[in-house]
Protein backbone atom coordinates (compact mmCIF):
# COMPACT_ATOMS: atom_id res chain seq x y z
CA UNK A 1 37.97 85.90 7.03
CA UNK A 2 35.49 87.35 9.74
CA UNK A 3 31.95 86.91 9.70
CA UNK A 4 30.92 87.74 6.08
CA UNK A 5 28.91 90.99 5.11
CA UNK A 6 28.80 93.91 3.29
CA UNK A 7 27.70 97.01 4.69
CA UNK A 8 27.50 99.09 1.75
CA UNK A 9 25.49 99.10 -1.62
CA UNK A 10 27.08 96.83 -4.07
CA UNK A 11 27.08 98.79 -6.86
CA UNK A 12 26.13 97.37 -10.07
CA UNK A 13 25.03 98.19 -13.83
CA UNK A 14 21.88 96.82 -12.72
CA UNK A 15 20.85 98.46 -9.96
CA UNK A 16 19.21 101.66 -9.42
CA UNK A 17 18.46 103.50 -6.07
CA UNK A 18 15.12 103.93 -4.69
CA UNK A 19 13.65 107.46 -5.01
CA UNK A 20 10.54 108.65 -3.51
CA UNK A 21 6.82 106.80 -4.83
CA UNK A 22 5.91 107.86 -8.57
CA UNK A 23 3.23 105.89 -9.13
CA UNK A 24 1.80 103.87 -12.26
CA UNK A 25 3.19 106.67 -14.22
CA UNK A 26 6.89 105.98 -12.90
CA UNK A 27 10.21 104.60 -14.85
CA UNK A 28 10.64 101.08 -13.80
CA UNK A 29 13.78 101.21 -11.10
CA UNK A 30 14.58 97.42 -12.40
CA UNK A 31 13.08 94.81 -14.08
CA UNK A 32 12.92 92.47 -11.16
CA UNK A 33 12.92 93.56 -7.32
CA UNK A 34 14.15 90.42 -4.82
CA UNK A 35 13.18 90.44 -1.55
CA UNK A 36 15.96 88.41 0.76
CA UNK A 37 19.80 87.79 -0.41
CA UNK A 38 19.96 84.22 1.45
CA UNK A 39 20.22 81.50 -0.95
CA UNK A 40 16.61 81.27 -2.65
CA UNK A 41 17.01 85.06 -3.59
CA UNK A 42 20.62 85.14 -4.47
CA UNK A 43 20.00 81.93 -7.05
CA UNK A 44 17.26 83.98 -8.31
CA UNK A 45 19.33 86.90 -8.63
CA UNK A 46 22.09 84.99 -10.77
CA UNK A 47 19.61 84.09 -13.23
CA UNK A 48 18.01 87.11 -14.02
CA UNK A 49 21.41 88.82 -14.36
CA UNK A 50 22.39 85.42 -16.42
CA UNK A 51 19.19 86.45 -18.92
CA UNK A 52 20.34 90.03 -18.73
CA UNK A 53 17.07 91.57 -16.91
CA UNK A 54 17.85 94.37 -14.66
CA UNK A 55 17.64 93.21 -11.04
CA UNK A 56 18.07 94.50 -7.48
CA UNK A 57 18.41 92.10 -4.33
CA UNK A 58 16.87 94.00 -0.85
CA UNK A 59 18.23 92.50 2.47
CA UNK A 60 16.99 93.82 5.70
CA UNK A 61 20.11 92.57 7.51
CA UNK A 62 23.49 93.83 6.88
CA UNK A 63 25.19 90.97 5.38
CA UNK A 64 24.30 88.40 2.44
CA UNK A 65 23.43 84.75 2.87
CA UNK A 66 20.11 84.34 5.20
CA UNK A 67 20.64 81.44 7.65
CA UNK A 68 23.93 80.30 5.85
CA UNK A 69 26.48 82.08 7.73
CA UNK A 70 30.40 81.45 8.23
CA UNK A 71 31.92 82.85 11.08
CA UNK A 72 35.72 82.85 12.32
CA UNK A 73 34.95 84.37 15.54
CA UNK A 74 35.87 83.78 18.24
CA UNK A 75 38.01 80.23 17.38
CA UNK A 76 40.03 81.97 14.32
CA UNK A 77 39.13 78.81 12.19
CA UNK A 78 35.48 78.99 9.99
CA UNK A 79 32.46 77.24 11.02
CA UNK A 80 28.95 77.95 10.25
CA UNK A 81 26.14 79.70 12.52
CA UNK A 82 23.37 78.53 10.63
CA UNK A 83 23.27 75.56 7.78
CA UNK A 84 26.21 73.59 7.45
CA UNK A 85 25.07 70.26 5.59
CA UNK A 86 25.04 69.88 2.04
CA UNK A 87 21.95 66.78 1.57
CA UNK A 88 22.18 64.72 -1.31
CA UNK A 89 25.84 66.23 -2.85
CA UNK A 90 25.50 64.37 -6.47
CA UNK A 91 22.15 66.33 -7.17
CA UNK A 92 22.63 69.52 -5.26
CA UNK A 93 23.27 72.36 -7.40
CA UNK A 94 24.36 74.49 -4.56
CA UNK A 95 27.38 71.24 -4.03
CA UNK A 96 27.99 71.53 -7.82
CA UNK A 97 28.68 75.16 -8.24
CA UNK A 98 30.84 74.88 -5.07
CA UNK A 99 33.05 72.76 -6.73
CA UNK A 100 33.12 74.84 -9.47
CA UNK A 101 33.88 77.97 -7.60
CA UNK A 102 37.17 76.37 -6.40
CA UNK A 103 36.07 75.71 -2.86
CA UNK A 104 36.74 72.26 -0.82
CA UNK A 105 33.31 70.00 -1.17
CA UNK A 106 33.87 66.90 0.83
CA UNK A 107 31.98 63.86 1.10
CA UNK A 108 30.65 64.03 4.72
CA UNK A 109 31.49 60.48 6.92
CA UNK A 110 28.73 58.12 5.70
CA UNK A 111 26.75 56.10 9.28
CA UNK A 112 26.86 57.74 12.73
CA UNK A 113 28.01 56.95 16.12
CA UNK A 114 25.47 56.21 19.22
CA UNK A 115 26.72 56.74 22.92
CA UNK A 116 25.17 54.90 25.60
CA UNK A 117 26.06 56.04 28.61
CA UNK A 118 29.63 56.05 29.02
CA UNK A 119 30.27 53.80 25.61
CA UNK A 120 29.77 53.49 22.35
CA UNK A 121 26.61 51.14 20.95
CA UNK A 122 28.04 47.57 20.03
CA UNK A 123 27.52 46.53 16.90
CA UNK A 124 24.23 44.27 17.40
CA UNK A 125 22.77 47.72 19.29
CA UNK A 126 23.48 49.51 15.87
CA UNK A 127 21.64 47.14 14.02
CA UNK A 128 18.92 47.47 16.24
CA UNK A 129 19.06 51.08 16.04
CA UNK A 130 18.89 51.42 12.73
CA UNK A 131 16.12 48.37 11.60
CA UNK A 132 14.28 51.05 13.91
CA UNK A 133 14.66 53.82 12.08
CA UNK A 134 13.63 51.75 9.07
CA UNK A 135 10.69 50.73 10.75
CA UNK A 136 10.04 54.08 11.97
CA UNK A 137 10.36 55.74 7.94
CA UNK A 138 8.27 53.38 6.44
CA UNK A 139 5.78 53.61 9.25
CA UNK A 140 5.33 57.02 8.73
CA UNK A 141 5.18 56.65 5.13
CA UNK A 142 2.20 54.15 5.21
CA UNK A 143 0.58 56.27 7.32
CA UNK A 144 1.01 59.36 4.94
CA UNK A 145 -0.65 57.21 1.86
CA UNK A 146 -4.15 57.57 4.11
CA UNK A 147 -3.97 60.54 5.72
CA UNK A 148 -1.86 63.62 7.27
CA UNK A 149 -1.41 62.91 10.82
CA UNK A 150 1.20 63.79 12.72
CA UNK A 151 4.48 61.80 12.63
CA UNK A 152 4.39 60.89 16.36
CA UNK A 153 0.80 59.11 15.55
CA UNK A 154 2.50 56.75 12.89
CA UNK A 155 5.38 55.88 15.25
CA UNK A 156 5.49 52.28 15.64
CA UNK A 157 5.00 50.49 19.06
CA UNK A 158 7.77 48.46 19.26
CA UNK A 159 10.45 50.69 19.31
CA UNK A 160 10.92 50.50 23.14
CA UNK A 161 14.07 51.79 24.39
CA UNK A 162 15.49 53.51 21.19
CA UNK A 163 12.05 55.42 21.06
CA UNK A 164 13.61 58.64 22.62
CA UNK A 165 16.33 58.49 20.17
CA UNK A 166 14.34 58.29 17.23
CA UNK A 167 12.02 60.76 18.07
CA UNK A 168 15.25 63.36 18.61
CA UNK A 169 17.09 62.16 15.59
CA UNK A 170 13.78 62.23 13.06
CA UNK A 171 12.08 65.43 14.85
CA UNK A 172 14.83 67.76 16.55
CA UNK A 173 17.46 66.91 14.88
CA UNK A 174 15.88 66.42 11.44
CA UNK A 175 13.09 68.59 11.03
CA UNK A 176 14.09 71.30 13.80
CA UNK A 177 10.43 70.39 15.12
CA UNK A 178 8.87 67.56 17.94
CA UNK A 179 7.47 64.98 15.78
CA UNK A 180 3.88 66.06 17.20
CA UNK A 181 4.33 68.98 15.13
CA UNK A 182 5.33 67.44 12.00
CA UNK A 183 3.22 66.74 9.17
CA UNK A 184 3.20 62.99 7.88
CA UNK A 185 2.79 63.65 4.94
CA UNK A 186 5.54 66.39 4.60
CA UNK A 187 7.78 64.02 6.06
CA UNK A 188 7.23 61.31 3.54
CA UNK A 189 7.29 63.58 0.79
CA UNK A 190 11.30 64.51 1.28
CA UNK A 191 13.71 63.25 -0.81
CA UNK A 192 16.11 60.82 1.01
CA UNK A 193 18.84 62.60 2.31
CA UNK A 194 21.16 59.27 3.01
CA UNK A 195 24.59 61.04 1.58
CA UNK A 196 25.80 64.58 2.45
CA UNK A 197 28.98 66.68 1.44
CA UNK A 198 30.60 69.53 3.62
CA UNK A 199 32.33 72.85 2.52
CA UNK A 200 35.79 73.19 4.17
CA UNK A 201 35.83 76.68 3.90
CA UNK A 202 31.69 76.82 5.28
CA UNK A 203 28.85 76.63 3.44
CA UNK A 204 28.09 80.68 4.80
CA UNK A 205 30.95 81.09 2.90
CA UNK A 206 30.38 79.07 -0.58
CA UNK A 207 26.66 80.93 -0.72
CA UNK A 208 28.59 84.54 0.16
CA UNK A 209 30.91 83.35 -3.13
CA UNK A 210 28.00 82.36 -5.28
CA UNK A 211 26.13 86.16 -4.79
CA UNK A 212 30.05 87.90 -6.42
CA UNK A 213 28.56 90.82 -8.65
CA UNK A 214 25.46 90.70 -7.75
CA UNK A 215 23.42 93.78 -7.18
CA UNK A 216 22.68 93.96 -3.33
CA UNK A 217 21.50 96.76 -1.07
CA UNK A 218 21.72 95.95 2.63
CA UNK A 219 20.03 97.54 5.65
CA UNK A 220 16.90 97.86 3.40
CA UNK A 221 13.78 95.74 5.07
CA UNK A 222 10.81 95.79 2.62
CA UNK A 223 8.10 97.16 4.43
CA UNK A 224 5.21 96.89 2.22
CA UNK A 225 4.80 95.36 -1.41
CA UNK A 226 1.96 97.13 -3.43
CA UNK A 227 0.24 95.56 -6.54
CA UNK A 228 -2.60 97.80 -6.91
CA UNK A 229 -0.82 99.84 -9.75
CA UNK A 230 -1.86 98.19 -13.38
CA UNK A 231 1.32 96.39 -14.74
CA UNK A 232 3.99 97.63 -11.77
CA UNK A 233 4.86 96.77 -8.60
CA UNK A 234 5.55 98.99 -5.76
CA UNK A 235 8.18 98.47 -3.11
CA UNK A 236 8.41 100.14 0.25
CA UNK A 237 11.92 99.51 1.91
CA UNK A 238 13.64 101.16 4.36
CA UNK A 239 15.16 103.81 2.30
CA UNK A 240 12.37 104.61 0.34
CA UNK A 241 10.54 103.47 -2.68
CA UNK A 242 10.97 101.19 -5.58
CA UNK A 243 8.92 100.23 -8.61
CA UNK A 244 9.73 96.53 -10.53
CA UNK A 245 7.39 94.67 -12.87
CA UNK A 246 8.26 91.66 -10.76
CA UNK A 247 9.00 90.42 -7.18
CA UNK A 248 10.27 87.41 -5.66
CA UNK A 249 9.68 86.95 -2.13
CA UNK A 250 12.62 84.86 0.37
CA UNK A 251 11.76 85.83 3.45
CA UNK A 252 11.16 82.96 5.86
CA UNK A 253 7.65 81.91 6.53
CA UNK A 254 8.57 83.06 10.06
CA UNK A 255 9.01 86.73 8.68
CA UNK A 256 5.60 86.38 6.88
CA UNK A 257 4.04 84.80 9.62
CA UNK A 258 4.97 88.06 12.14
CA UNK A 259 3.57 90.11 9.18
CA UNK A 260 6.89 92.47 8.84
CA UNK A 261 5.99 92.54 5.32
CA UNK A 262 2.64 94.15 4.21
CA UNK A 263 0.93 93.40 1.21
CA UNK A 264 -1.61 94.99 -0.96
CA UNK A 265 -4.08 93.44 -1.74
CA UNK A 266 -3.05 90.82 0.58
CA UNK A 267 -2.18 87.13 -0.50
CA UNK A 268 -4.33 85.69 2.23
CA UNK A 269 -3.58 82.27 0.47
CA UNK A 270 0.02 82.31 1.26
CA UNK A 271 0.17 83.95 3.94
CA UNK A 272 -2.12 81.28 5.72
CA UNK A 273 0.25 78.85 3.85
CA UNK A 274 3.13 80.11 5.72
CA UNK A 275 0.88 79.77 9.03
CA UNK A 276 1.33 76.18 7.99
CA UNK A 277 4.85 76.12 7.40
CA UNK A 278 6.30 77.69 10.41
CA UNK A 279 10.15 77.69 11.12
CA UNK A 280 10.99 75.27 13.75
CA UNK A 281 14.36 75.72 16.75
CA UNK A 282 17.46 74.55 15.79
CA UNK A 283 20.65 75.64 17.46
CA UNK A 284 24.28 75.47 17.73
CA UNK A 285 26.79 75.24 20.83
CA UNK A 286 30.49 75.31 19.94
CA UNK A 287 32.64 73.95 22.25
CA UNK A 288 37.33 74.01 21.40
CA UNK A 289 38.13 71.04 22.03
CA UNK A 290 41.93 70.33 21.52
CA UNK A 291 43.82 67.43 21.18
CA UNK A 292 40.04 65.49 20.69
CA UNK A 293 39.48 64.44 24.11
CA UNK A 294 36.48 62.68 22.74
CA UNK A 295 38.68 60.42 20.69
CA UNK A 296 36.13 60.88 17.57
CA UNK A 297 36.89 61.47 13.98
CA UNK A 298 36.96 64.24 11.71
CA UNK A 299 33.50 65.45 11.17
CA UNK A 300 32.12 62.34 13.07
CA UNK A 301 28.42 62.69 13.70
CA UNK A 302 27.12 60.92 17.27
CA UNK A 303 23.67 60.77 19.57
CA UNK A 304 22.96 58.97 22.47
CA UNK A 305 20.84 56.45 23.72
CA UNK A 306 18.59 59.27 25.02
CA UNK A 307 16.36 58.80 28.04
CA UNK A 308 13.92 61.83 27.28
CA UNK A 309 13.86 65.19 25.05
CA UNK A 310 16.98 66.18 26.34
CA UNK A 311 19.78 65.52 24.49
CA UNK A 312 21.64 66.73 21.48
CA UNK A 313 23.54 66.00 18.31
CA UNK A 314 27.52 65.68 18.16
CA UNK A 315 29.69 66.88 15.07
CA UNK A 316 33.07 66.37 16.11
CA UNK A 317 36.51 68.00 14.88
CA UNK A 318 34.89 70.10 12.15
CA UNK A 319 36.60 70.04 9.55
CA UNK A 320 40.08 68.90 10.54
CA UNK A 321 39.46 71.81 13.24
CA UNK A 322 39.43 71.37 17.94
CA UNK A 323 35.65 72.73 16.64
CA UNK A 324 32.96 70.59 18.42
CA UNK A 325 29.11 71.47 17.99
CA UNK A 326 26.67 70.42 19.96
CA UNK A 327 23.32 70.45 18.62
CA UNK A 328 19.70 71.20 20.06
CA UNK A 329 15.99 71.82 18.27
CA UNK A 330 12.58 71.04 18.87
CA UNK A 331 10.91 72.21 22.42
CA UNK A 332 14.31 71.39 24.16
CA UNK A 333 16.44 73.57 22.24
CA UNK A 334 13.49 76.32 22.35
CA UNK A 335 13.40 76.53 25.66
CA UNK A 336 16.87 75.95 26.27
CA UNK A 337 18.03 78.35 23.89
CA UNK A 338 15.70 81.23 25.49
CA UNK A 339 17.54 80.93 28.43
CA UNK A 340 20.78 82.29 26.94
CA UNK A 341 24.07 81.86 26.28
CA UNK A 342 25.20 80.71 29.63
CA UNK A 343 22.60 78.10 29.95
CA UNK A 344 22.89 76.30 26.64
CA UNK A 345 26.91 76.31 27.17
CA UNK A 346 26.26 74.73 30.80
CA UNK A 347 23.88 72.24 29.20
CA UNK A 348 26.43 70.70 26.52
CA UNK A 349 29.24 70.81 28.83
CA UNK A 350 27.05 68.47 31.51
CA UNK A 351 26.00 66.34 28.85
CA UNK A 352 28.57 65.85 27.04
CA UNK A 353 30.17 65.17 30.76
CA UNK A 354 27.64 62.54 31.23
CA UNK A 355 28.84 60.72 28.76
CA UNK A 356 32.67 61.01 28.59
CA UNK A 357 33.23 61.83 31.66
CA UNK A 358 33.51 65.47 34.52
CA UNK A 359 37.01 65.75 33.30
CA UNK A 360 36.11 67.29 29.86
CA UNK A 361 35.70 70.12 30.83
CA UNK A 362 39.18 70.86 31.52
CA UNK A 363 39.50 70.62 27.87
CA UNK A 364 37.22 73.22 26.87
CA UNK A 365 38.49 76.15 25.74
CA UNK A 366 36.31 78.97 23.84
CA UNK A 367 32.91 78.78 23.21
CA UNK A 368 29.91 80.08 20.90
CA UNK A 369 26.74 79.80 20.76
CA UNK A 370 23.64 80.88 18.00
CA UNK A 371 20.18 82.23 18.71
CA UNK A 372 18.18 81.57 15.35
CA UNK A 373 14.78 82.28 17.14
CA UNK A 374 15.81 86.05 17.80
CA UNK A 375 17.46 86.76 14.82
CA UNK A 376 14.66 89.01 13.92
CA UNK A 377 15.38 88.49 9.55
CA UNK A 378 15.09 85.13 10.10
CA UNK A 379 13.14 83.98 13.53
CA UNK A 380 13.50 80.29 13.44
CA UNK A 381 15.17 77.05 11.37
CA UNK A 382 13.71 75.24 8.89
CA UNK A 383 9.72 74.91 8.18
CA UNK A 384 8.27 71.38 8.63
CA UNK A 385 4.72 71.68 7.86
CA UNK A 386 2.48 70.92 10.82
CA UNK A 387 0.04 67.90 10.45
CA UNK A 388 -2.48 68.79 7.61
CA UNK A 389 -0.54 71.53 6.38
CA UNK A 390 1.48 69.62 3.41
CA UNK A 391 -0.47 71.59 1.02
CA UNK A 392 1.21 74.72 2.31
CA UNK A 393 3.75 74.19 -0.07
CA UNK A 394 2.10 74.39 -3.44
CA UNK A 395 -0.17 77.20 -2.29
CA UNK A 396 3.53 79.10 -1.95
CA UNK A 397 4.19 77.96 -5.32
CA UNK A 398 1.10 79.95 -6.72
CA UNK A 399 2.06 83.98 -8.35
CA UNK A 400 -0.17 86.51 -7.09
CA UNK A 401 -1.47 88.69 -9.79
CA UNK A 402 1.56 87.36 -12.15
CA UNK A 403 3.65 90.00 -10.30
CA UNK A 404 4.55 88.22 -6.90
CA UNK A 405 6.45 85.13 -6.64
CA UNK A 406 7.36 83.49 -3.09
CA UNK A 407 10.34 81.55 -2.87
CA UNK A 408 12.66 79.32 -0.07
CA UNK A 409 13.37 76.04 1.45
CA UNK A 410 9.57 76.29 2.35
CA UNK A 411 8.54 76.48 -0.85
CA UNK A 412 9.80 73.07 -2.19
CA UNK A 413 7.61 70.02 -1.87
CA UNK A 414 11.06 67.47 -1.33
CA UNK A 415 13.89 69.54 -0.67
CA UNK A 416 12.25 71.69 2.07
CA UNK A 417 14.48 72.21 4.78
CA UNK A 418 17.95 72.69 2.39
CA UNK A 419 19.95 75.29 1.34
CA UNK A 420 19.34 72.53 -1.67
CA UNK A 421 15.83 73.60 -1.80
CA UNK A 422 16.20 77.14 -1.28
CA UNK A 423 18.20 77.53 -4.18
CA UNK A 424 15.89 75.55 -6.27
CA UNK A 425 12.97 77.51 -5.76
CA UNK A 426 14.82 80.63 -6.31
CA UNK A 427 15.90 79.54 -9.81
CA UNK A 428 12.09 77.97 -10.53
CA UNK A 429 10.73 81.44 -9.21
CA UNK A 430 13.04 83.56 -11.74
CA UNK A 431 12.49 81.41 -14.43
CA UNK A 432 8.73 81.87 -13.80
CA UNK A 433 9.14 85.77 -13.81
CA UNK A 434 11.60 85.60 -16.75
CA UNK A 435 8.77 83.72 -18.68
CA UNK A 436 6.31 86.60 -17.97
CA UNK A 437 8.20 89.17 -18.73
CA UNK A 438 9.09 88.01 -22.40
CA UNK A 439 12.86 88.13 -23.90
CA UNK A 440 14.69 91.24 -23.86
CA UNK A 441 14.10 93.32 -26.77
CA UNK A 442 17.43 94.24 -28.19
CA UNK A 443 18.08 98.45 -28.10
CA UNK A 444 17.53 100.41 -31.61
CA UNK A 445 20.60 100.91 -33.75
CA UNK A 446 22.66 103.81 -33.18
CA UNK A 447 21.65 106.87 -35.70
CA UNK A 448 24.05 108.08 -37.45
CA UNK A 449 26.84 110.43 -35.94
CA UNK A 450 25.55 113.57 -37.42
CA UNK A 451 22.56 112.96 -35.65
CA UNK A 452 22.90 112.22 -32.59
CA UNK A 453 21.67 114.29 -29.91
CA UNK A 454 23.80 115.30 -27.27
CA UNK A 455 22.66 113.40 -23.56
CA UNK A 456 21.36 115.83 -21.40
CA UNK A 457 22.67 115.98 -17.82
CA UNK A 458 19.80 115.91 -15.07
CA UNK A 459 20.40 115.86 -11.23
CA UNK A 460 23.88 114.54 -12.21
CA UNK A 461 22.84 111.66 -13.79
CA UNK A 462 22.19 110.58 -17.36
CA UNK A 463 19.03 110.13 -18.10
């Protein structure tokens, strides 16, 4: 399977194409327009079809899925671009329906390895590393009960030598953001992600299965969302106009922070809200690795002992695969990933040679690399509120004029940051919709056959 997308309009009884602007005046196009076909909008998608509203999903890009993305290229094995980790498996509906669906859900390896230097951490290290990151939680969490600082301002001061390695594992690595840039509060807030589950096949790949039959339109950006008409709502995307009675809103808060969409009136609330919730840097280096020359297990998860912001994550032999990623975020990974492709391969091969040894790099094979800042549907990772701006969240919650709904891993107070969360808040947002808009009245009864009128034929469609 290659990278997964669909270039063309899925077609469905749902779905109608957007003509030129009508007006208040016009025929509703569907019931319910959805802007964004990652997870949030393709779990709201399922259950408006489920309660038989008519519904259209708009995607600027031209494939399905958001920042969950599968890809076979260049290795000829899947692995995924974007999310990959499935938090909290027993609770996750996204982990439940995969397992329905017939796809591989695996518990992920529970603990982690550290490196230090040129070894692994003995045992009495590990203990001290993780009382630290115990510490280091409940630290944070005591400072959240009196106010939102930032998480770097609760850090405890006896961490000493593992403070680098915290700071990467709860900030980078967790949150995509420096932990000067992370809300307290926000932090404390999130459910405890202490078990996680993996998709063999990618979890690009589950969420691509999950949107089957939906109607989609690709290579349509929404442009401008207008809720000046009494009772509609009108849709600008790139291929024209499209009138709803409801919209639900995906798009990262990076997208609304740019202002690619334009609103009318505009929802100064939540758009300052998403000011608050902008995406942090999280990316991806993927190194073959045959014949695990790092001597680490299947989907083994390792950090080091880190000296100073740079360093990196490890998840080893993905899957059963040679597939090795190395992991950056935060400042680091930023910088290091505006620098290119060459750069952030040269980085993980040094480091990773640091701390196995020069000759690794004999082993390497192929190599890929992701660039979530620049994808310009997407712009970033996952949104950690900055310090003060917990309340960003609910604020997203909030309808505008009981037509516009906003929905994502942003908008979830303890889930934030999950493909968990996304879909959550897409089903919460359609049921919220589905509630304003009433049940479906059932059609008329069909007269009589001597009666009925023949359809006329206009512009080659039925109408």
């Amino acid at each position: 399977m290659s990278i997964l997308s669909r270039r063309s309009f899925l077609a469905g009884s749902t779905a109608a194409a957007a003509g030129p602007r009508l007006g208040a005046a016009a025929t509703l196009d569907v019931d319910i327009a959805i802007v964004g076909a990652g997870a949030a909008g393709i779990a709201a998608a399922r259950r408006v079809v489920a309660a038989k509203r008519r519904c259209l999903l708009l995607e600027a890009s031209d494939r399905i899925g958001g920042r969950c993305i599968t890809d076979t290229r260049p290795f000829g094995v899947p692995w995924d671009r974007g999310a990959h980790w499935l938090h909290t498996p027993d609770i996750n509906t996204v982990a439940k329906l995969g397992r329905q669906s017939g796809l591989d859900i695996y518990p992920a390896p529970p603990g982690q390895k550290v490196r230090i230097g040129r070894r692994y951490a003995r045992e009495g290290e590990m203990e001290d590393f993780l009382a630290a990151l115990v510490r280091t939680n409940r630290a944070i969490g005591e400072a959240a009960r009196k106010t939102d600082v930032s998480c770097l301002q609760a850090l405890p001061k006896d961490l000493l030598d593992w403070r680098q390695t915290i700071e990467f594992v709860l900030g980078p690595f967790g949150c995509s953001k420096d932990l000067g840039e992370v809300s307290a509060m926000d932090f404390a807030r999130a459910i405890e992600r202490d078990s996680d589950a993996f998709c063999r096949q990618g979890l690009g790949a589950l969420i691509a299965k999950l949107a089957d039959g939906l109607p989609v339109r690709l290579g349509a950006p929404v442009r401008q969302i207008d809720l000046t008409s009494r009772g509609i709502v009108e849709i600008e995307a790139a291929r024209g106009w499209l009138t709803a009675r409801g919209v639900i809103v995906t798009v990262s808060t990076g997208v609304l922070a740019a202002g690619k969409i334009k609103f009318a009136p505009e929802p100064k609330r939540q758009l300052d809200a998403a000011n608050s919730l902008r995406l942090g840097s999280y990316d991806r280096i993927v190194l073959e690795l045959p014949n695990n020359p790092l001597g680490l297990d299947r989907d083994d998860l390792m950090f080091e002992k880190a000296q100073g912001p740079r360093t990196a994550a490890v998840l080893a032999n993905v899957a059963g695969s040679p597939l090795v990623t190395v992991d950056v975020g935060g400042k680091f990974g930023r910088d290091l990933a505006a620098q290119g492709e060459a750069a952030m391969t040269a980085f993980a091969l040094d480091w990773l040679g640091e701390l196995f040894g020069a000759d690794l790099r004999k082993s390497v094979k192929r190599t890929a690399t992701t660039q979530w800042n620049n994808e310009p549907w997407v712009l970033g990772a996952a949104s950690a509120a900055a310090p003060g701006g917990q309340p960003a969240r609910r604020a997203l919650m909030e309808p505008v004029r009981d037509r516009l709904w906003f929905a994502g891993e942003a908008v979830h107070e303890t889930f934030w940051g999950t493909v968990g969360g996304a879909w959550e808040s897409g089903e919460r947002a359609a049921d919220a919709v589905l509630r304003r808009l009433g049940p479906v009245k059932e059609p008329p009864p069909e007269v009589s056959a001597p009666q009925r009128r023949r359809p006329q034929r206009v512009h080659g469609a039925l109408r």
